[in-house]
C-alpha atoms as a PDB file:
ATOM      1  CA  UNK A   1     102.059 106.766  79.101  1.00  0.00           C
ATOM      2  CA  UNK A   2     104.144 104.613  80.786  1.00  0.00           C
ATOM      3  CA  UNK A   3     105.374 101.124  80.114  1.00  0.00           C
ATOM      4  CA  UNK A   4     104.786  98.045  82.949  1.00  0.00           C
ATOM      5  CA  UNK A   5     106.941  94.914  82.419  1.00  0.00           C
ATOM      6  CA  UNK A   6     105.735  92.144  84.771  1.00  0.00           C
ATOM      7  CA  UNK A   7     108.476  89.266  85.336  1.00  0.00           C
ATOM      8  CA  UNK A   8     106.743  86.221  86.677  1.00  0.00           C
ATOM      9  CA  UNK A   9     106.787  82.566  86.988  1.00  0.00           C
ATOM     10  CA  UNK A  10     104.644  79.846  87.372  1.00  0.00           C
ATOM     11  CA  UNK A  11     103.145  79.361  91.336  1.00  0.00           C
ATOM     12  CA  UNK A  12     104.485  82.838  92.493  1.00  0.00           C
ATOM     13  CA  UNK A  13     101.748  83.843  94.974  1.00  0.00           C
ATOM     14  CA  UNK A  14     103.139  87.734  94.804  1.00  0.00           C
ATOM     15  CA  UNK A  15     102.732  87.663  91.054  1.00  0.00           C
ATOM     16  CA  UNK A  16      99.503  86.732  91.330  1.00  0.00           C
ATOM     17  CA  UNK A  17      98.665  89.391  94.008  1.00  0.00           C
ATOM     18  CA  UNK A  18     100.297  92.139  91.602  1.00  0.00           C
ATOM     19  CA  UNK A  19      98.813  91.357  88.509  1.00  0.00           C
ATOM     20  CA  UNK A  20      95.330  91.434  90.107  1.00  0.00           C
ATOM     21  CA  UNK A  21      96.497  94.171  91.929  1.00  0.00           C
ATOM     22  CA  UNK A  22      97.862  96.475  88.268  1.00  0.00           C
ATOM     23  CA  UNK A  23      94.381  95.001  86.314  1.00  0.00           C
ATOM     24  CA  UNK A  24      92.182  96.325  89.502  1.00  0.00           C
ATOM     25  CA  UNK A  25      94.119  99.840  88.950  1.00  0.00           C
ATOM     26  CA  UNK A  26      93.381  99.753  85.023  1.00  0.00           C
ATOM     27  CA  UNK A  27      97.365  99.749  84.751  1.00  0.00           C
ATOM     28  CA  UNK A  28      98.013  97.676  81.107  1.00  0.00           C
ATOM     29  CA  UNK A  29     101.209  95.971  81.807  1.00  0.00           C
ATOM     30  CA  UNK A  30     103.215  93.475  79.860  1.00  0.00           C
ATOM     31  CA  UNK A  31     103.981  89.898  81.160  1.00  0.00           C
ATOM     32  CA  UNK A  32     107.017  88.380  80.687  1.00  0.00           C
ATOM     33  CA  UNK A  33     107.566  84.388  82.176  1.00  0.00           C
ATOM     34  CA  UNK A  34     110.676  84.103  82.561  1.00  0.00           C
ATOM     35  CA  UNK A  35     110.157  80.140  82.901  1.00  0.00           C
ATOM     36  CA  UNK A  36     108.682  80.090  79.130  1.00  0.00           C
ATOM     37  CA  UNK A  37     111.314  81.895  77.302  1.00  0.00           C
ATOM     38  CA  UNK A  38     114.879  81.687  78.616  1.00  0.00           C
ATOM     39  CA  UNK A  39     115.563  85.321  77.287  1.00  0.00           C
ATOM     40  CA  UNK A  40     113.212  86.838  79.832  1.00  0.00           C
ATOM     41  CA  UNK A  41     114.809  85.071  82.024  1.00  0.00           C
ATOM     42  CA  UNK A  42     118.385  86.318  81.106  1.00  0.00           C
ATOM     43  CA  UNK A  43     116.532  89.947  81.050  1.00  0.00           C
ATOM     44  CA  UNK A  44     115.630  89.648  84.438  1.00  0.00           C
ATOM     45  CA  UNK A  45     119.254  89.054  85.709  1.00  0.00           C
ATOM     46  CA  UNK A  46     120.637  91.418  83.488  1.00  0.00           C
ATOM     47  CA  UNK A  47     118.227  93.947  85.777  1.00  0.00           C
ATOM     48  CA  UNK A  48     120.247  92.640  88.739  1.00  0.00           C
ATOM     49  CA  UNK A  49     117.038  90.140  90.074  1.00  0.00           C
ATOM     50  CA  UNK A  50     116.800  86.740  91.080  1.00  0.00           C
ATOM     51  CA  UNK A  51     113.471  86.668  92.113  1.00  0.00           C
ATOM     52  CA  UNK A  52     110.049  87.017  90.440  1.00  0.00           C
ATOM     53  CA  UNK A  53     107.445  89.424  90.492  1.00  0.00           C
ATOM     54  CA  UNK A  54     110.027  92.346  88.840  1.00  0.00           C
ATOM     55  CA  UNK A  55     108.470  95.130  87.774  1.00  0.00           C
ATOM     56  CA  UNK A  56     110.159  98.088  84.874  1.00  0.00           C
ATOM     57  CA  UNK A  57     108.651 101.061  84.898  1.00  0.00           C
ATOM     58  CA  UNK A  58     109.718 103.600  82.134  1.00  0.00           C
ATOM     59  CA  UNK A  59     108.408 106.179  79.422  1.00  0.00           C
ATOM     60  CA  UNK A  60     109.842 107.962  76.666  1.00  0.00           C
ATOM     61  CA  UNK A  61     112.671 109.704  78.073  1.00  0.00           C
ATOM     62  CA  UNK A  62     112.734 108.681  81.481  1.00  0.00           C
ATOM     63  CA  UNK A  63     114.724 106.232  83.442  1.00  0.00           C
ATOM     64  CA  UNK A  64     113.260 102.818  84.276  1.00  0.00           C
ATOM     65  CA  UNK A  65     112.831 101.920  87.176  1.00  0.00           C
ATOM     66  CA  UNK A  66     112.926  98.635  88.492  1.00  0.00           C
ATOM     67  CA  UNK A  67     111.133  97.249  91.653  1.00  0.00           C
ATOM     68  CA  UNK A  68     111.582  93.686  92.844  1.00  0.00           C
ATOM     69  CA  UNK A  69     108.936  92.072  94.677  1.00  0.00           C
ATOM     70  CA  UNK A  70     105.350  93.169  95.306  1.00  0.00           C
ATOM     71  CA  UNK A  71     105.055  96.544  96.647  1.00  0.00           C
ATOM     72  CA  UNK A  72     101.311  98.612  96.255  1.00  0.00           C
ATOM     73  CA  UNK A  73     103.120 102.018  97.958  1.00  0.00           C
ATOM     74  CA  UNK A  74     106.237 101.812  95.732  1.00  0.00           C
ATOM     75  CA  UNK A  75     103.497 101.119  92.332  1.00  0.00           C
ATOM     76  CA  UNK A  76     101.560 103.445  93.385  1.00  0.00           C
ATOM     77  CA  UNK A  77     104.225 105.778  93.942  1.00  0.00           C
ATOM     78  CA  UNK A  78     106.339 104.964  90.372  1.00  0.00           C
ATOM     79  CA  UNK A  79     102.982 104.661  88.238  1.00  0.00           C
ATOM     80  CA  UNK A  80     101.687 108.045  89.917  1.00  0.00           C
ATOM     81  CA  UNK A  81      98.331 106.665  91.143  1.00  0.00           C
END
């Protein structure tokens, strides 16, 4: 099973759109604001982002993978649906 970290913030229209769009696909992800807890926040540059939604994909013993911004073909393609 894999893991889905969600990095958002408050009034980010793509967010939005991916979160409806990983709850329509039955995907359980984790959401992570990075403007409620400055650690997310410091996560999410760590993973070489400055923009919200950023999405880490990863499962025992694989890579993550990181995708920034919205992207249905790229989810699709990472989460194998």
């Amino acid at each position: 099973m894999k893991q889905v970290i969600v990095y958002t913030q408050p009034g980010c229209g793509a967010c939005q759109a991916e979160k409806a769009w990983l709850q329509d696909k039955g995907v359980a992800f984790e959401e992570r604001n990075i403007r409620s807890n400055a650690a997310w926040l410091q996560e999410l540059v760590e993973l070489g982002s400055r923009g919200t939604p950023t999405t880490v994909i990863g499962g025992e013993g694989q890579e993550n993978q990181v995708l920034i911004g919205f992207d249905s073909q790229k989810l699709s393609r990472n989460l194998n649906i």
